[in-house]
PDB file of N, CA and C in Angstrom:
ATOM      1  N   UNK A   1    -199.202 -47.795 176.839  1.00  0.00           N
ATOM      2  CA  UNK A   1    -199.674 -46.656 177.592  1.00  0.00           C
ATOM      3  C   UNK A   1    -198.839 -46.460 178.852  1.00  0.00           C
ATOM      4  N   UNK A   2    -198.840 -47.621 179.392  1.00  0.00           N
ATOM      5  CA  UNK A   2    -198.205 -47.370 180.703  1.00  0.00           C
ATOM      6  C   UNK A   2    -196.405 -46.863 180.627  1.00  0.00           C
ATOM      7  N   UNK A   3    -195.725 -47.179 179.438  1.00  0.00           N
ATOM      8  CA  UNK A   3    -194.481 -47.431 178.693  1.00  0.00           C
ATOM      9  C   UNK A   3    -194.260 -45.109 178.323  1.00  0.00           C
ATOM     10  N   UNK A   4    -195.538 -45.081 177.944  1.00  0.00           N
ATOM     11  CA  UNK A   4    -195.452 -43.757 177.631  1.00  0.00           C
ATOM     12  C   UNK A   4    -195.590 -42.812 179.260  1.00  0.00           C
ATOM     13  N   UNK A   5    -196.093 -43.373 180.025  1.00  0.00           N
ATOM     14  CA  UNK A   5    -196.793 -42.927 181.249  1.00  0.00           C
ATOM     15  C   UNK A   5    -195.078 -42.495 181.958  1.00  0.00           C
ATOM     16  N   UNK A   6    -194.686 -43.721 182.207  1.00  0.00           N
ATOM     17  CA  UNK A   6    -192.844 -43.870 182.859  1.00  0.00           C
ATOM     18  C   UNK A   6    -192.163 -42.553 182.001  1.00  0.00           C
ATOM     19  N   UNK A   7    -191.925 -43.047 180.843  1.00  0.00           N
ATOM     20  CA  UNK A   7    -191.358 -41.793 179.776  1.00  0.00           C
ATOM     21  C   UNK A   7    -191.897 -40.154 180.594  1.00  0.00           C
ATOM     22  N   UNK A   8    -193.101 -40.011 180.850  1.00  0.00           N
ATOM     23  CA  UNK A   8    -193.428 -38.620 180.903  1.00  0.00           C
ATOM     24  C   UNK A   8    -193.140 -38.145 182.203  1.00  0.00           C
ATOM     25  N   UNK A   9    -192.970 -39.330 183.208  1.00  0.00           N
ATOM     26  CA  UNK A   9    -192.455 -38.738 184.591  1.00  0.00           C
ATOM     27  C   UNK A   9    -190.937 -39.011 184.340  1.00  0.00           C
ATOM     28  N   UNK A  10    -190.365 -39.641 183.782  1.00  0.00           N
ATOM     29  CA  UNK A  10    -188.789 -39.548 184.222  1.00  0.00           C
ATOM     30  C   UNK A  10    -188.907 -37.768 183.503  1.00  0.00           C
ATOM     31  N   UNK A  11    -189.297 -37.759 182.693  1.00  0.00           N
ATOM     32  CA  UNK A  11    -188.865 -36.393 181.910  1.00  0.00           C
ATOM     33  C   UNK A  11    -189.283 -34.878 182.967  1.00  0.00           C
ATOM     34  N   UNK A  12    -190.491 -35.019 183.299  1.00  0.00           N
ATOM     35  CA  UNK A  12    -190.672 -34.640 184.406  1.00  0.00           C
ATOM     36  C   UNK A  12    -190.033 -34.643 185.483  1.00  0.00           C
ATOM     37  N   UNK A  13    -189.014 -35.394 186.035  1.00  0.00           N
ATOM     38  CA  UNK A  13    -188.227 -36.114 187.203  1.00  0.00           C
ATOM     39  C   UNK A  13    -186.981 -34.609 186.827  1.00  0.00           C
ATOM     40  N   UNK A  14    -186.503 -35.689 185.510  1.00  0.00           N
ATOM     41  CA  UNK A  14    -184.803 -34.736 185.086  1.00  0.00           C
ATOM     42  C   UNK A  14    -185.122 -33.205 185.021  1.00  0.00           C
ATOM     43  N   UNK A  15    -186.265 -32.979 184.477  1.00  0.00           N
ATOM     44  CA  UNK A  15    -186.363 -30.868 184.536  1.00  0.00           C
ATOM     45  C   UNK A  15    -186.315 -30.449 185.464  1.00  0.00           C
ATOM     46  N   UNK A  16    -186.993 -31.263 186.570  1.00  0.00           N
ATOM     47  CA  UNK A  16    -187.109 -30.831 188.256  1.00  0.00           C
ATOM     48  C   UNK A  16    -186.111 -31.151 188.859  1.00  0.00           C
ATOM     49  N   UNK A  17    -185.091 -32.059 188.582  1.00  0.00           N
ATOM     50  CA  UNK A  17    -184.043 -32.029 188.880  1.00  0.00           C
ATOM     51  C   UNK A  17    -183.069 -31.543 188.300  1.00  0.00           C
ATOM     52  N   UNK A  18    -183.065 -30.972 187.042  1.00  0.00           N
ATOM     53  CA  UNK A  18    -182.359 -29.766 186.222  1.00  0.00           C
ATOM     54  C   UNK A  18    -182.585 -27.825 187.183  1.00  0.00           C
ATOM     55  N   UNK A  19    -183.466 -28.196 187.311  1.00  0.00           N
ATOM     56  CA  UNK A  19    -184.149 -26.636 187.868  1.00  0.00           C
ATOM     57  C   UNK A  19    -183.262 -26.717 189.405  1.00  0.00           C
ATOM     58  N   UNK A  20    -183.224 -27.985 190.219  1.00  0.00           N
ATOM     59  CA  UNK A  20    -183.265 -27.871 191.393  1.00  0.00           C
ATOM     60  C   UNK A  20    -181.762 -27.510 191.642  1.00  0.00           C
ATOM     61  N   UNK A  21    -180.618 -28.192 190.925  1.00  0.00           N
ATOM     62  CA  UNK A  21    -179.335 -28.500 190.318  1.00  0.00           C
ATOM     63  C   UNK A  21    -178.701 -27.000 190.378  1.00  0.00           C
ATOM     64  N   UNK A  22    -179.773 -26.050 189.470  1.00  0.00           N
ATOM     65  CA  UNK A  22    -179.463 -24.788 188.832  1.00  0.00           C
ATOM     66  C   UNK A  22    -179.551 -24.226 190.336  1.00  0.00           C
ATOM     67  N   UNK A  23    -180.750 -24.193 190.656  1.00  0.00           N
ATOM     68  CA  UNK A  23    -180.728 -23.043 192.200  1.00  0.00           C
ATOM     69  C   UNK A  23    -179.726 -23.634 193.060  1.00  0.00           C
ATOM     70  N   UNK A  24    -179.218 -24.696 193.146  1.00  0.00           N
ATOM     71  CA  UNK A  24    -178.407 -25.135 194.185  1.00  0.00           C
ATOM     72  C   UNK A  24    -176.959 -24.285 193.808  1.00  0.00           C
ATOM     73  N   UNK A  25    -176.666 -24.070 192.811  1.00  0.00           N
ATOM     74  CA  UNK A  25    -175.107 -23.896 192.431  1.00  0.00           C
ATOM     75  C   UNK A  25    -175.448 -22.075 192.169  1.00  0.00           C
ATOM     76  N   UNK A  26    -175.970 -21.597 191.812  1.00  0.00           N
ATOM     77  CA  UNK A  26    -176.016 -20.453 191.328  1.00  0.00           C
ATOM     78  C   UNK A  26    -175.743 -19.307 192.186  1.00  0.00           C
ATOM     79  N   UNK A  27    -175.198 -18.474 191.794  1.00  0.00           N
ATOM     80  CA  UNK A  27    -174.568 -17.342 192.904  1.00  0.00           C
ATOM     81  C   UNK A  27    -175.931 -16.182 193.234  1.00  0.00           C
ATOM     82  N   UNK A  28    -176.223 -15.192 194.151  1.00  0.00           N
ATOM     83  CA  UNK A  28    -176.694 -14.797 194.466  1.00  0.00           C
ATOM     84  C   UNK A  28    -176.824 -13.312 193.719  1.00  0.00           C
ATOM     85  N   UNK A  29    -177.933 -13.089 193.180  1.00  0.00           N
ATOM     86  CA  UNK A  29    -178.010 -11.735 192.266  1.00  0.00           C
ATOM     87  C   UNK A  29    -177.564 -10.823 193.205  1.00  0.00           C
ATOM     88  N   UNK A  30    -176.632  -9.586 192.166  1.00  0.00           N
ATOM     89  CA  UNK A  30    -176.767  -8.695 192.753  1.00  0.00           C
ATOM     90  C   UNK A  30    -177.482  -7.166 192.329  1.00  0.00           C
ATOM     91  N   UNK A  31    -177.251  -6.595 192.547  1.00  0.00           N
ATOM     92  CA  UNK A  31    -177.846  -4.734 192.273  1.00  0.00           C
ATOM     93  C   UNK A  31    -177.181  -4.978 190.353  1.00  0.00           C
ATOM     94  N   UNK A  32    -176.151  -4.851 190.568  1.00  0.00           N
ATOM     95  CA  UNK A  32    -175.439  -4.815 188.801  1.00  0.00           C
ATOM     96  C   UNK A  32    -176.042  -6.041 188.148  1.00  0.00           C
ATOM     97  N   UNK A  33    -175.764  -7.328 188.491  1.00  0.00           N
ATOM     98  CA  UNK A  33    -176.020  -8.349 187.489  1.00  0.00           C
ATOM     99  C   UNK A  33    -177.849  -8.079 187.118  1.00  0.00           C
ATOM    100  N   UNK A  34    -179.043  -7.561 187.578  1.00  0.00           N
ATOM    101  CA  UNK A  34    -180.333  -7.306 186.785  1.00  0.00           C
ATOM    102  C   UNK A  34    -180.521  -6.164 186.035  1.00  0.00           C
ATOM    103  N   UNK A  35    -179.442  -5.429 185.993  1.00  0.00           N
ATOM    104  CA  UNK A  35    -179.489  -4.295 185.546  1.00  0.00           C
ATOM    105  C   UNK A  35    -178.862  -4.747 183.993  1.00  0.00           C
ATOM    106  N   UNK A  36    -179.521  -3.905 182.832  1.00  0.00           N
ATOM    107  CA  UNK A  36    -179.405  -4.389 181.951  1.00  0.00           C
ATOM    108  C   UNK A  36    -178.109  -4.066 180.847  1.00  0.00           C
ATOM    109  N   UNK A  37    -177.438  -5.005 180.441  1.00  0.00           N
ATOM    110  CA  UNK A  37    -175.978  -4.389 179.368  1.00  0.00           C
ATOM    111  C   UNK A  37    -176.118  -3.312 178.661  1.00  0.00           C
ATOM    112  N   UNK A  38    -175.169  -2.269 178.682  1.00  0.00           N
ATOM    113  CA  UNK A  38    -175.058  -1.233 177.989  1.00  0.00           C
ATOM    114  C   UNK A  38    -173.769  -0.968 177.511  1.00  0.00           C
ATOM    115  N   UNK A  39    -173.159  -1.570 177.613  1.00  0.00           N
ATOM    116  CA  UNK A  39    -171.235  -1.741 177.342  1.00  0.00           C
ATOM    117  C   UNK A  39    -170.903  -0.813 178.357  1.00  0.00           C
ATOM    118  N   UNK A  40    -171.100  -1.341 180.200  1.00  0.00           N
ATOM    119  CA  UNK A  40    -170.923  -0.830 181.268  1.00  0.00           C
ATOM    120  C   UNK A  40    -171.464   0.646 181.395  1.00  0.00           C
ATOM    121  N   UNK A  41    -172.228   1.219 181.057  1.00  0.00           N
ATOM    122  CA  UNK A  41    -172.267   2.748 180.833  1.00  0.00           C
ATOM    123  C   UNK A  41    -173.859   2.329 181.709  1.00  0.00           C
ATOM    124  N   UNK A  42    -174.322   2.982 182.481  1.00  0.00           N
ATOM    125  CA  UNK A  42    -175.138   3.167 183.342  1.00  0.00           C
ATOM    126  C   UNK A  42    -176.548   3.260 182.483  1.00  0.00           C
ATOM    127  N   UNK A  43    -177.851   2.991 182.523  1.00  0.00           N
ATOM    128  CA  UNK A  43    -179.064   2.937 182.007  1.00  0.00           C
ATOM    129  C   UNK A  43    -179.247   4.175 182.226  1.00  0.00           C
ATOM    130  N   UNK A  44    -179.851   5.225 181.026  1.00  0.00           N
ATOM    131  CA  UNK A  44    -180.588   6.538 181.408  1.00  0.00           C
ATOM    132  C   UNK A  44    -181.768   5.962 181.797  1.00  0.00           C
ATOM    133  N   UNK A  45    -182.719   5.017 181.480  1.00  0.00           N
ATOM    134  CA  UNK A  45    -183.975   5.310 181.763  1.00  0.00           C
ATOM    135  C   UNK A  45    -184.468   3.881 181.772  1.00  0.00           C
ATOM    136  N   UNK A  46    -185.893   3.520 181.893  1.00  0.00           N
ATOM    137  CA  UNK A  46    -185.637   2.085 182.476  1.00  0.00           C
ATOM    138  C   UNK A  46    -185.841   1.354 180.894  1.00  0.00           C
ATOM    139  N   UNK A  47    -185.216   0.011 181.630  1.00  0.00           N
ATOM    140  CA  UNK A  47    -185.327  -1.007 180.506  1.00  0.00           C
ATOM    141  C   UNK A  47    -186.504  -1.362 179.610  1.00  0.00           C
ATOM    142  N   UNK A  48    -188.199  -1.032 180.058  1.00  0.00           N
ATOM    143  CA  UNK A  48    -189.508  -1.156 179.398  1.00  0.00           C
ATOM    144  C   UNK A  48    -189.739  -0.045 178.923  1.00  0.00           C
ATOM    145  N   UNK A  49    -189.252   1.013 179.205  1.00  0.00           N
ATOM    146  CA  UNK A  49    -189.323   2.290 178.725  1.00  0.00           C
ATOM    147  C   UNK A  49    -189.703   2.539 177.179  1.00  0.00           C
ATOM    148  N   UNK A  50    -190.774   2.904 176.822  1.00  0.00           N
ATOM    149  CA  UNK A  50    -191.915   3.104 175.555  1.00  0.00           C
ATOM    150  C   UNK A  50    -190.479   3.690 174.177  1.00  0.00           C
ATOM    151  N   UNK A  51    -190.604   3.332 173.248  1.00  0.00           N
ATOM    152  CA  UNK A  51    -189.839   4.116 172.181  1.00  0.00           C
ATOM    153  C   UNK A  51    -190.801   5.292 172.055  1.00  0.00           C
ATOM    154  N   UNK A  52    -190.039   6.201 171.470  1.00  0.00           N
ATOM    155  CA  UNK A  52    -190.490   7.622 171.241  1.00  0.00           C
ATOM    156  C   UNK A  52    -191.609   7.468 169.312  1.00  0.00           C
ATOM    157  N   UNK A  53    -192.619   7.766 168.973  1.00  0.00           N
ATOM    158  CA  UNK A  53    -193.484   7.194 168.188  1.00  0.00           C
ATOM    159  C   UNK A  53    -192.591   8.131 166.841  1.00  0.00           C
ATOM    160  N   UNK A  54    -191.718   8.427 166.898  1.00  0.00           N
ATOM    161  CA  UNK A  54    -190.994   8.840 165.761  1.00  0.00           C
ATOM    162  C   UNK A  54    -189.960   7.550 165.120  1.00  0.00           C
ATOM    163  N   UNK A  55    -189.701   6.840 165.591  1.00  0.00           N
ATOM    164  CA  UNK A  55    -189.389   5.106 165.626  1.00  0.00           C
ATOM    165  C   UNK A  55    -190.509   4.739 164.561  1.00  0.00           C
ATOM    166  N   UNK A  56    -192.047   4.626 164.322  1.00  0.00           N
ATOM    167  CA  UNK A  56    -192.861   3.761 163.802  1.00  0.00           C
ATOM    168  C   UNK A  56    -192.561   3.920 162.468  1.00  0.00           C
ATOM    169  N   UNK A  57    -192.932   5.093 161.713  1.00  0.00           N
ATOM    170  CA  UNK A  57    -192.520   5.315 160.631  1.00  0.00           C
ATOM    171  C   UNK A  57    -191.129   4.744 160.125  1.00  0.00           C
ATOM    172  N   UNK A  58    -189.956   4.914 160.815  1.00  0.00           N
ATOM    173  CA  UNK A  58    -188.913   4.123 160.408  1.00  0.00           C
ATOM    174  C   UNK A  58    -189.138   2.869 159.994  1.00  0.00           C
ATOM    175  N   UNK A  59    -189.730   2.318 161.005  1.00  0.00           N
ATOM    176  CA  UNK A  59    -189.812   0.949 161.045  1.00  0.00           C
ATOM    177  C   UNK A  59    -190.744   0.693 160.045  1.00  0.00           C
ATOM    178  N   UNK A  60    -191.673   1.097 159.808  1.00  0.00           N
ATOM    179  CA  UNK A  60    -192.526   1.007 158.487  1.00  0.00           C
ATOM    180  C   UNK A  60    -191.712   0.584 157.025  1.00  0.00           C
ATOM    181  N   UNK A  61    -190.959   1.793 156.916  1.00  0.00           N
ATOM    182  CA  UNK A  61    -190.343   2.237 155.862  1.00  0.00           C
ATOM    183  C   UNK A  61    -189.105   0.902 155.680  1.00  0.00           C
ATOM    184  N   UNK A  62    -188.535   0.506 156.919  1.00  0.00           N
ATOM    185  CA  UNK A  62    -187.668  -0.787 156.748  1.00  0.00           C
ATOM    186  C   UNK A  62    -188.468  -1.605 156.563  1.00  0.00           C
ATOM    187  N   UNK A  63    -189.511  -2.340 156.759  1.00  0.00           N
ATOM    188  CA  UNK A  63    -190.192  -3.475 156.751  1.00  0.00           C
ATOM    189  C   UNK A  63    -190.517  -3.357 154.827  1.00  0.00           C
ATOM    190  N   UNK A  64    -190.834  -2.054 154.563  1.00  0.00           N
ATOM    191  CA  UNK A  64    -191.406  -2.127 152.959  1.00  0.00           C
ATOM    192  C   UNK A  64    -190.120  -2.504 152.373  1.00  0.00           C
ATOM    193  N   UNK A  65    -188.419  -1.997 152.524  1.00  0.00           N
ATOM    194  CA  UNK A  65    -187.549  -2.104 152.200  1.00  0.00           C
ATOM    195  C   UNK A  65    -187.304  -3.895 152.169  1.00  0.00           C
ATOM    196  N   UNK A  66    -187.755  -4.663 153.675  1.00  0.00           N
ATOM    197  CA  UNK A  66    -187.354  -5.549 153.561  1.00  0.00           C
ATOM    198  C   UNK A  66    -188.021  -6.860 152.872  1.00  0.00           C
ATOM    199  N   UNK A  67    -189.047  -6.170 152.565  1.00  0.00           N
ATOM    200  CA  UNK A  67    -190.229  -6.724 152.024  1.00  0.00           C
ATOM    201  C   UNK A  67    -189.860  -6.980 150.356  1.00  0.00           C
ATOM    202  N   UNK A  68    -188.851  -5.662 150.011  1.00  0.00           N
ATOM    203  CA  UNK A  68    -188.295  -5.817 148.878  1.00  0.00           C
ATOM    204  C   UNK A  68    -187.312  -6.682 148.461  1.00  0.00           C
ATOM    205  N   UNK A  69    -186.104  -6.894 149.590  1.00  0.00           N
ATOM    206  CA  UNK A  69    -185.605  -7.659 149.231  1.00  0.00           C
ATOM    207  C   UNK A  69    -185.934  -9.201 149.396  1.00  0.00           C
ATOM    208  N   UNK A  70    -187.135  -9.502 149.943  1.00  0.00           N
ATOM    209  CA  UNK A  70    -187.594 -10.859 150.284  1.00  0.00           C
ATOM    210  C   UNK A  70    -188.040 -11.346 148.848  1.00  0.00           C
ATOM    211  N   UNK A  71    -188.471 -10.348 147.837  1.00  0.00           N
ATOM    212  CA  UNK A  71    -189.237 -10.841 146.651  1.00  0.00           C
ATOM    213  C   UNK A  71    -188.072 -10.119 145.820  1.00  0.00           C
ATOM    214  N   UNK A  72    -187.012  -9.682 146.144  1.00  0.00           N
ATOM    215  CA  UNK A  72    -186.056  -9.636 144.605  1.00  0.00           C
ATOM    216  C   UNK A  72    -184.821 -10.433 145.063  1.00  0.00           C
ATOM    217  N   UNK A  73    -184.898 -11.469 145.970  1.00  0.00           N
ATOM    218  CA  UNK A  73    -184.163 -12.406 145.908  1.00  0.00           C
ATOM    219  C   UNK A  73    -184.476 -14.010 145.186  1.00  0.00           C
ATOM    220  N   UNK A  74    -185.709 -14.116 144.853  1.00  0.00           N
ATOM    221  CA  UNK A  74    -186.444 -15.298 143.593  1.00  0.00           C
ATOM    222  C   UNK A  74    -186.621 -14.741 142.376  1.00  0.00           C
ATOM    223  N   UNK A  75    -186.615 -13.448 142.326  1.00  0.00           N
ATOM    224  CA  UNK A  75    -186.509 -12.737 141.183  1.00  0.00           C
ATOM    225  C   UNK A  75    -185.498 -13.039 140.635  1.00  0.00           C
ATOM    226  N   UNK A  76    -184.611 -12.596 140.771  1.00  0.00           N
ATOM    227  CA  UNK A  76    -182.908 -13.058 140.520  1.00  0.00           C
ATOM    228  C   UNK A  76    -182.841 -14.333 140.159  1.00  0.00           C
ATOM    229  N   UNK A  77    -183.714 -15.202 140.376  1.00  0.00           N
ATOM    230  CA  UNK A  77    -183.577 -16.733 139.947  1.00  0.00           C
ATOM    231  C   UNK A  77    -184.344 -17.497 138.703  1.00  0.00           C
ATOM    232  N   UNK A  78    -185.228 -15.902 138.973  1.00  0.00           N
ATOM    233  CA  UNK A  78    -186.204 -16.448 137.385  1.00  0.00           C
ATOM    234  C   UNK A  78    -186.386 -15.364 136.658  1.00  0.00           C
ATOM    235  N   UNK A  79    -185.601 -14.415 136.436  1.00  0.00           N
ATOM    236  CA  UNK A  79    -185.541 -13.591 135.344  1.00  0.00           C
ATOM    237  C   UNK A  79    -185.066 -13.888 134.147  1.00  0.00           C
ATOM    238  N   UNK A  80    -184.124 -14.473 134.337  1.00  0.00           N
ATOM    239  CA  UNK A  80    -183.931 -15.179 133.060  1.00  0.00           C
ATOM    240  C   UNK A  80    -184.660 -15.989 132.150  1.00  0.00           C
ATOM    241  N   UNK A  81    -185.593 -16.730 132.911  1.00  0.00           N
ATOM    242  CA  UNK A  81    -186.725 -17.821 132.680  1.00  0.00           C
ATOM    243  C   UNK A  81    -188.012 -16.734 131.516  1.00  0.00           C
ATOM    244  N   UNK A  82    -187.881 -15.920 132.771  1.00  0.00           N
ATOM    245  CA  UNK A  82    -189.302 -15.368 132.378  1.00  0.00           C
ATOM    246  C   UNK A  82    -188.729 -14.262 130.989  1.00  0.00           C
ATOM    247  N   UNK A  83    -188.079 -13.608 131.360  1.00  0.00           N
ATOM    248  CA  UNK A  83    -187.820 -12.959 130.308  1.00  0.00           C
ATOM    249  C   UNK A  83    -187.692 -11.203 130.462  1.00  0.00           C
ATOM    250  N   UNK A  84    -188.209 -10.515 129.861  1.00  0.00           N
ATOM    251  CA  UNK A  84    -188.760  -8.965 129.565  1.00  0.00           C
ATOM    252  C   UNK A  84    -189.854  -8.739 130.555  1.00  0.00           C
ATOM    253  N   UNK A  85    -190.590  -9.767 130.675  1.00  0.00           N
ATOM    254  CA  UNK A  85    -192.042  -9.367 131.237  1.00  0.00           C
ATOM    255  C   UNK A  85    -191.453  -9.367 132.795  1.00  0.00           C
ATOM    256  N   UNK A  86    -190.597  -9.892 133.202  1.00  0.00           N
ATOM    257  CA  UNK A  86    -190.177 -10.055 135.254  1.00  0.00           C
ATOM    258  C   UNK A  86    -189.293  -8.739 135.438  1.00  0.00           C
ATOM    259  N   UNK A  87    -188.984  -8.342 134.160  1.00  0.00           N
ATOM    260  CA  UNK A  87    -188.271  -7.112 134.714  1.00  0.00           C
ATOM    261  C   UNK A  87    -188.918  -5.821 134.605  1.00  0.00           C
ATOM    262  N   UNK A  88    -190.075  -5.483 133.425  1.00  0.00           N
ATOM    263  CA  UNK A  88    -191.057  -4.531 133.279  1.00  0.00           C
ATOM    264  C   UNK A  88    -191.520  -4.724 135.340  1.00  0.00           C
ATOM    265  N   UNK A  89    -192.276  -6.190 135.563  1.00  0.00           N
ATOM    266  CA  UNK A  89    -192.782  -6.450 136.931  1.00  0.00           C
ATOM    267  C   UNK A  89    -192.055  -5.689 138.234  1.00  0.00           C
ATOM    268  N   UNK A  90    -190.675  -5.898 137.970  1.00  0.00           N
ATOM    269  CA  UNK A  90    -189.613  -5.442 138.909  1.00  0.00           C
ATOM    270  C   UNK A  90    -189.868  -4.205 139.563  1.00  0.00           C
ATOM    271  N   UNK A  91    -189.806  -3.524 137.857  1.00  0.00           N
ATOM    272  CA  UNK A  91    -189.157  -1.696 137.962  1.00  0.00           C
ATOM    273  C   UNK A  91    -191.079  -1.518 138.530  1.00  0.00           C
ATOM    274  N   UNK A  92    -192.056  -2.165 138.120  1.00  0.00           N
ATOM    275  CA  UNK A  92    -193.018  -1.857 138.497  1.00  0.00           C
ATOM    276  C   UNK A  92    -193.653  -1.675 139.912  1.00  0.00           C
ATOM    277  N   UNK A  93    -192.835  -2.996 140.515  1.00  0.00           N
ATOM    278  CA  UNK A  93    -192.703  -2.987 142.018  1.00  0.00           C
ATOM    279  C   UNK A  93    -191.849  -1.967 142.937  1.00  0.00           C
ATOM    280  N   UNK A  94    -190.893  -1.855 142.080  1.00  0.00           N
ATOM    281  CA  UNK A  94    -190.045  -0.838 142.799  1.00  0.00           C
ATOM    282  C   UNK A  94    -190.412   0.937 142.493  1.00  0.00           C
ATOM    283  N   UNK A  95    -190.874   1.005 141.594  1.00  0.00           N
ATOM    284  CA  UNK A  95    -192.080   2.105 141.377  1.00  0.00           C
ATOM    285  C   UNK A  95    -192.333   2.710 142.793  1.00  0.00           C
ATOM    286  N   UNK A  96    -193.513   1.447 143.301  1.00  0.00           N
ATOM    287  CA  UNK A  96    -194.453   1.615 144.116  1.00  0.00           C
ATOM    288  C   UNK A  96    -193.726   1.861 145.481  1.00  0.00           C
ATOM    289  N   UNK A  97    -192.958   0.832 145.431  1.00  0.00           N
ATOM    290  CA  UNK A  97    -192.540   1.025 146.674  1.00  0.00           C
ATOM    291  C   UNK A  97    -191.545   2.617 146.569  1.00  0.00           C
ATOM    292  N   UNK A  98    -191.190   3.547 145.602  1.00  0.00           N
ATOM    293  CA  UNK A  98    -190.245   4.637 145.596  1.00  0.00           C
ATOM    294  C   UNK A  98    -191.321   5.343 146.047  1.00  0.00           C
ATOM    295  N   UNK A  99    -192.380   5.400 145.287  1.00  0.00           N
ATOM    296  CA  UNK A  99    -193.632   6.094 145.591  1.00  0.00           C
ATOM    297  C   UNK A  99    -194.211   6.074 147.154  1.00  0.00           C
ATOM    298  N   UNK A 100    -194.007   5.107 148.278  1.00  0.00           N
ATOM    299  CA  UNK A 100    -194.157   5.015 149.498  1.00  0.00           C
ATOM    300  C   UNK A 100    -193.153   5.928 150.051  1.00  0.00           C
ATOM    301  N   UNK A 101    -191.856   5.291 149.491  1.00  0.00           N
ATOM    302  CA  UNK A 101    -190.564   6.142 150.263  1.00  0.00           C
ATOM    303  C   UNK A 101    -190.755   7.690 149.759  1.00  0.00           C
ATOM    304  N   UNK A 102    -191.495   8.434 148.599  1.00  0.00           N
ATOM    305  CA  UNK A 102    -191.136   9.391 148.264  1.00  0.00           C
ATOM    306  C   UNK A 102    -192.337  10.187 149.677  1.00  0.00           C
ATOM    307  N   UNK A 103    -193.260   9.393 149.685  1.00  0.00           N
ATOM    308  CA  UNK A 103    -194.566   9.799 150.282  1.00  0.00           C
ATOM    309  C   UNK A 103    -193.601  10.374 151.642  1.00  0.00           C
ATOM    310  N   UNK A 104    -193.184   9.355 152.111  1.00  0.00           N
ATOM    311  CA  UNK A 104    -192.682   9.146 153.622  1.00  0.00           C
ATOM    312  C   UNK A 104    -191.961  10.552 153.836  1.00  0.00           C
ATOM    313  N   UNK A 105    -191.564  10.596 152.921  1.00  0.00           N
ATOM    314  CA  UNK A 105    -190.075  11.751 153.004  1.00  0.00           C
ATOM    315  C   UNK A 105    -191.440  12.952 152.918  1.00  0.00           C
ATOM    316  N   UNK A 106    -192.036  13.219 152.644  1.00  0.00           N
ATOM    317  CA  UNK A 106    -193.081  14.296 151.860  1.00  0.00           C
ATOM    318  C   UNK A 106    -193.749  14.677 153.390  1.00  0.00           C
ATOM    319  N   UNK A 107    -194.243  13.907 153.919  1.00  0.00           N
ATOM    320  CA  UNK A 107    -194.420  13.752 155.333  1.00  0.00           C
ATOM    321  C   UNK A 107    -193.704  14.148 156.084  1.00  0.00           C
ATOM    322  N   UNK A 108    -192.872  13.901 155.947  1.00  0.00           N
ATOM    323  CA  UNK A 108    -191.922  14.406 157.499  1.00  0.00           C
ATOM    324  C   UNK A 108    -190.938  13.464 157.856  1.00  0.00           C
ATOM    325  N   UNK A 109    -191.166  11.837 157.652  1.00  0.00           N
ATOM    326  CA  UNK A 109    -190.997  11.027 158.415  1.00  0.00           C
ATOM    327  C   UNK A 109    -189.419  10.849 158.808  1.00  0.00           C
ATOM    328  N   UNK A 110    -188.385  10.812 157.867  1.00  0.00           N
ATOM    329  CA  UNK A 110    -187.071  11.550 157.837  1.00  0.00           C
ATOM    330  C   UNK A 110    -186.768  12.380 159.109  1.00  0.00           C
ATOM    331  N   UNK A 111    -187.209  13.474 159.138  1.00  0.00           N
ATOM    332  CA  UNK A 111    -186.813  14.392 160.103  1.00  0.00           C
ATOM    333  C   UNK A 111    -187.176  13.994 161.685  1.00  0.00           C
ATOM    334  N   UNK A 112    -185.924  14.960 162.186  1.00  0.00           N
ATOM    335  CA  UNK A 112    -185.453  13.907 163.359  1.00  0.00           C
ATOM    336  C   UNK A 112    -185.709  15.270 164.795  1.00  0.00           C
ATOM    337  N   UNK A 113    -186.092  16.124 164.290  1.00  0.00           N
ATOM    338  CA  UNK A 113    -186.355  17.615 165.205  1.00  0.00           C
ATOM    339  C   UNK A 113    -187.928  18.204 164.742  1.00  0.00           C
TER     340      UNK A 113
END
């Protein structure tokens, strides 16, 4: 106990003396260095600044996409195994998911005006 006790303050000791190390040497922020990278080109608007809700749907529509390739990359490994029946499964999955993307598009979600 006491063996673990030593262990938890040296470790304690070196972070606080890691931290202290860092502020000692470190140069002084300025106006540019918190301001955030843009490949030098000035921020239009601030860095927390909300995405515009025409973003969600995208992002929807990638996540189902990526969702696809998460389950037709083991596919690929046992189609052969399985046979006729993993690929009827496939086109069945990908069906559904065309049927989301066809929805999406039917909607609006595409359009950018």
């Amino acid at each position: 106990m006491l063996g673990a006790l030593a262990a938890l303050a040296a470790v304690v000791l070196l972070v606080a003396a890691g931290y202290a190390v860092a502020r000692l040497v470190r140069l002084a922020p300025t106006a540019r260095d918190v301001l955030p990278f843009l490949s030098g080109a000035s921020p239009a608007e601030h860095a927390v600044s909300r995405y515009h809700v025409r973003w969600y749907p995208i992002t929807m529509v990638f996540l189902a996409f990526d969702m696809e390739m998460v389950f037709m990359y083991p596919w690929t490994l046992v189609v052969k195994e399985v046979g006729t029946t993993a690929v009827v499964e496939m086109f069945a999955f990908l069906a559904v998911l065309f049927a989301g993307v066809w929805y999406a598009r039917r909607e609006g979600v595409f359009r950018w005006t």
